[in-house]
Each structure stands twice: as C-alpha cells, then as structure tokens.
C-alpha atoms as a PDB file:
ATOM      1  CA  UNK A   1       0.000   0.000   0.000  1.00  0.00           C
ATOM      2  CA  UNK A   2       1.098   3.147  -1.009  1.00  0.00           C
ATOM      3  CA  UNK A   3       2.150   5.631   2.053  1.00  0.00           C
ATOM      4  CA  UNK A   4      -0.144   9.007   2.049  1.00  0.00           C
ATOM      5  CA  UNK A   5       2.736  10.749   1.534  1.00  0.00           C
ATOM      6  CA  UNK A   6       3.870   8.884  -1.300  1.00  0.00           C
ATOM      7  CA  UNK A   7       0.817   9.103  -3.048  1.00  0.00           C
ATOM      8  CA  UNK A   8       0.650  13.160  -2.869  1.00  0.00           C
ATOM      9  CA  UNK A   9       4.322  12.854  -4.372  1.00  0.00           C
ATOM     10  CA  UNK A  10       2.932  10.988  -7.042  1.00  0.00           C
ATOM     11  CA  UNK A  11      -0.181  13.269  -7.568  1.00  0.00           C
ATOM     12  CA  UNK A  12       2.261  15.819  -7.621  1.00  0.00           C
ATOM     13  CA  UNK A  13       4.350  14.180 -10.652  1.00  0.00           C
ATOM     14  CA  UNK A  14       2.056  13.845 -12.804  1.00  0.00           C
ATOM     15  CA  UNK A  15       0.304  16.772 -12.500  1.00  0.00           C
ATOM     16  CA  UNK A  16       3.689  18.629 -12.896  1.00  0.00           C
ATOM     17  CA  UNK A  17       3.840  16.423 -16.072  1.00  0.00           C
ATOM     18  CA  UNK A  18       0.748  17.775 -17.347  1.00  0.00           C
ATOM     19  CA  UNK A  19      -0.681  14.088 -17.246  1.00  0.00           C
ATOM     20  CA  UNK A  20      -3.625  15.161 -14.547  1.00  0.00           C
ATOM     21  CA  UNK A  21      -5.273  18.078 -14.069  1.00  0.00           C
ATOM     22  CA  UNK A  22      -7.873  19.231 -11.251  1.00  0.00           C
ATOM     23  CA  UNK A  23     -11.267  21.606 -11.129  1.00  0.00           C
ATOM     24  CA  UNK A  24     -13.661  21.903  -8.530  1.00  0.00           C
ATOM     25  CA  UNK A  25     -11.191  19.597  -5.831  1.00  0.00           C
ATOM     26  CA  UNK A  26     -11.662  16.859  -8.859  1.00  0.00           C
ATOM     27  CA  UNK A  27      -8.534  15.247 -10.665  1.00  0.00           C
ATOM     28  CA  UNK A  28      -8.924  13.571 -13.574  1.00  0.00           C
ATOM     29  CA  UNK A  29      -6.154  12.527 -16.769  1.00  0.00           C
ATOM     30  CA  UNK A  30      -5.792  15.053 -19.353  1.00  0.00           C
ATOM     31  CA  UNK A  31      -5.779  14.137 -23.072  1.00  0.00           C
ATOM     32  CA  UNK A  32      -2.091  13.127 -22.219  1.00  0.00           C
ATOM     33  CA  UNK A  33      -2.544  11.849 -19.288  1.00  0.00           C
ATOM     34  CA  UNK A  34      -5.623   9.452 -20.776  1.00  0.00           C
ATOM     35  CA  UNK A  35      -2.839   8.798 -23.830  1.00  0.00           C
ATOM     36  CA  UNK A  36      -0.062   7.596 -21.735  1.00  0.00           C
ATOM     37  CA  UNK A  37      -2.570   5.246 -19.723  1.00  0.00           C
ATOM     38  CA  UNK A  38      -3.982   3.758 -23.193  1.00  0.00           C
ATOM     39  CA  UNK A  39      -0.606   2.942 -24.631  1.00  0.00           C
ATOM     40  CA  UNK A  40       0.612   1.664 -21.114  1.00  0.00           C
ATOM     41  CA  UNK A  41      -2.856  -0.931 -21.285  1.00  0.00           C
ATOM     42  CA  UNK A  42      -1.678  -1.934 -24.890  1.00  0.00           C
ATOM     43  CA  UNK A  43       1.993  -2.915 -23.762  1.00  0.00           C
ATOM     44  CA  UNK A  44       0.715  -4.575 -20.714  1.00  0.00           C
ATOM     45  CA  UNK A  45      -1.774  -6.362 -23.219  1.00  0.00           C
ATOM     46  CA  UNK A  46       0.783  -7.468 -25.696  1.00  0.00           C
ATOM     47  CA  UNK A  47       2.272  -9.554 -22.434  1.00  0.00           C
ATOM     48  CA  UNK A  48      -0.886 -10.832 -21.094  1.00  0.00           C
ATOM     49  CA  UNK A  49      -2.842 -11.183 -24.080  1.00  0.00           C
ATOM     50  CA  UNK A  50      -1.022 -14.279 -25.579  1.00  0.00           C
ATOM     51  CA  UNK A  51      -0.888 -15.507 -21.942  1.00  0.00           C
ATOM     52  CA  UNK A  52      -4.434 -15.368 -21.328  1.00  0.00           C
ATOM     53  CA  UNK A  53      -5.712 -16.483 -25.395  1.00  0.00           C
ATOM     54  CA  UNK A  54      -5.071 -20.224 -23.701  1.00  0.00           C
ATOM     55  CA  UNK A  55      -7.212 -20.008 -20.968  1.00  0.00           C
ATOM     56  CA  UNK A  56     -10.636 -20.599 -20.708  1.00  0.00           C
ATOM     57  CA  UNK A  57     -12.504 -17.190 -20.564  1.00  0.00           C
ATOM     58  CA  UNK A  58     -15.235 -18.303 -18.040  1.00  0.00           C
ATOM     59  CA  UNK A  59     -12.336 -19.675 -15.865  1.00  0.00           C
ATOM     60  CA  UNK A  60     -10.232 -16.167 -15.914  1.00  0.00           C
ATOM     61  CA  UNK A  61     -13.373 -14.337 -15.051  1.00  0.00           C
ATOM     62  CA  UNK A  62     -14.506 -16.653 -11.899  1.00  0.00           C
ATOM     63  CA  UNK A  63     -10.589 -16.090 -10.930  1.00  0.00           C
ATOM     64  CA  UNK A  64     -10.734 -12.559 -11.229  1.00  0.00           C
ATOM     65  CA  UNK A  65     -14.256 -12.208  -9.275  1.00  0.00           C
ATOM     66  CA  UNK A  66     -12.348 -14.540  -6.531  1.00  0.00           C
ATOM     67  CA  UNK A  67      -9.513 -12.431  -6.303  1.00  0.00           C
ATOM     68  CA  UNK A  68     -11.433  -9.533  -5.780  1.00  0.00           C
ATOM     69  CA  UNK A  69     -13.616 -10.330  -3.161  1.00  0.00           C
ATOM     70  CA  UNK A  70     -10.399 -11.786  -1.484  1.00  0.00           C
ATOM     71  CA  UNK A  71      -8.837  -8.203  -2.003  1.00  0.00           C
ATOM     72  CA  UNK A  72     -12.205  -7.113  -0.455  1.00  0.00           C
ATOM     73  CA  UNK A  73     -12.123  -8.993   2.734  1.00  0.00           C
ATOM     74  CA  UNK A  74      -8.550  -8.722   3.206  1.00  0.00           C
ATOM     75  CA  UNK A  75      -8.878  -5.072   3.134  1.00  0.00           C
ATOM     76  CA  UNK A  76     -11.459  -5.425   6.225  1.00  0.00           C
ATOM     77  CA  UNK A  77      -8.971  -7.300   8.266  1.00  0.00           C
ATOM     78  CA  UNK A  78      -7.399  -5.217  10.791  1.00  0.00           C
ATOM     79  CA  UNK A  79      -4.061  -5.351  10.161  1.00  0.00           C
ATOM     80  CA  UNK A  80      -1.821  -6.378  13.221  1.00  0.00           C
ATOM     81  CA  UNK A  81       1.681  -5.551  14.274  1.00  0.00           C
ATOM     82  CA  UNK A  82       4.218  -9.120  13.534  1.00  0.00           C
ATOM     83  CA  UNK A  83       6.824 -10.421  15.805  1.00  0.00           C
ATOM     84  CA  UNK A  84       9.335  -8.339  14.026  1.00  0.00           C
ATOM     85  CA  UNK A  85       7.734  -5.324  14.338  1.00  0.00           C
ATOM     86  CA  UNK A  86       6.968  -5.257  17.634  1.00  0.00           C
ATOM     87  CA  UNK A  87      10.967  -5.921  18.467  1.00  0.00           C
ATOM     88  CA  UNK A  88      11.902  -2.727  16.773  1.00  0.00           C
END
C-alpha cells in the first residue's frame, strides 16, 4: 500500500507532467494523461494477451471475481503488528 505521503508525491508528478489536471477539488487525466494510460494498457496487453488467449474465458473471469472479493475482505482485516515489528 502506497504511504499518504507517497501518493501526494505521485499526484504531484504527474500533475507537474501535465498528465492530470484538477477543477472543482476533482482530478482527472488530461488528453495526455488518458494517452499515456492507453498505450501503457496496450503494452501490458501485448504480455498478457497471448498468456491469457489459452485459458478458458469463463475460468479467468470466476478467478478474477475470486480475487477480488479476497482483495475485499482482506482489506477489512485489521491489520496487526508481527513479531518483528513489535521488536523494533
């Protein structure tokens, strides 16, 4: 998980690279911004697509509705110090 701090040093990169813009305490991509994500989806594609074209279609969409309500209840779990935190 990304550290609030991190994240408003990210926010802060790409609006400084003109990839997001904000109006009205909304931020959204800009045409640029909406490019760069498009052409970063089609290179991700061109690595997953040929992985995926063997698998049944049905059986990647039950895993990915699994995964995500795992992410979902994980998310409610209060998360809890482990023994080698709490020797720090």
């Amino acid at each position: 998980m990304t550290s609030p701090h991190g994240a408003r040093r990210l926010a802060a990169q790409l609006a400084s690279a003109r990839l997001t813009a904000s109006e009205n305490g909304v931020t959204r991509l800009t045409e640029a911004g909406q490019a760069r994500r498009e052409g970063i989806v089609a290179d991700g594609a061109k690595i997953t697509g040929p992985l995926l074209a063997t698998l049944d279609g049905d059986d990647v969409e039950t895993t990915i509705r699994t995964l995500q309500e795992i992410t979902r209840r994980a998310r409610g779990i209060p998360v809890r110090r482990t023994s080698t935190e709490e020797s720090r």
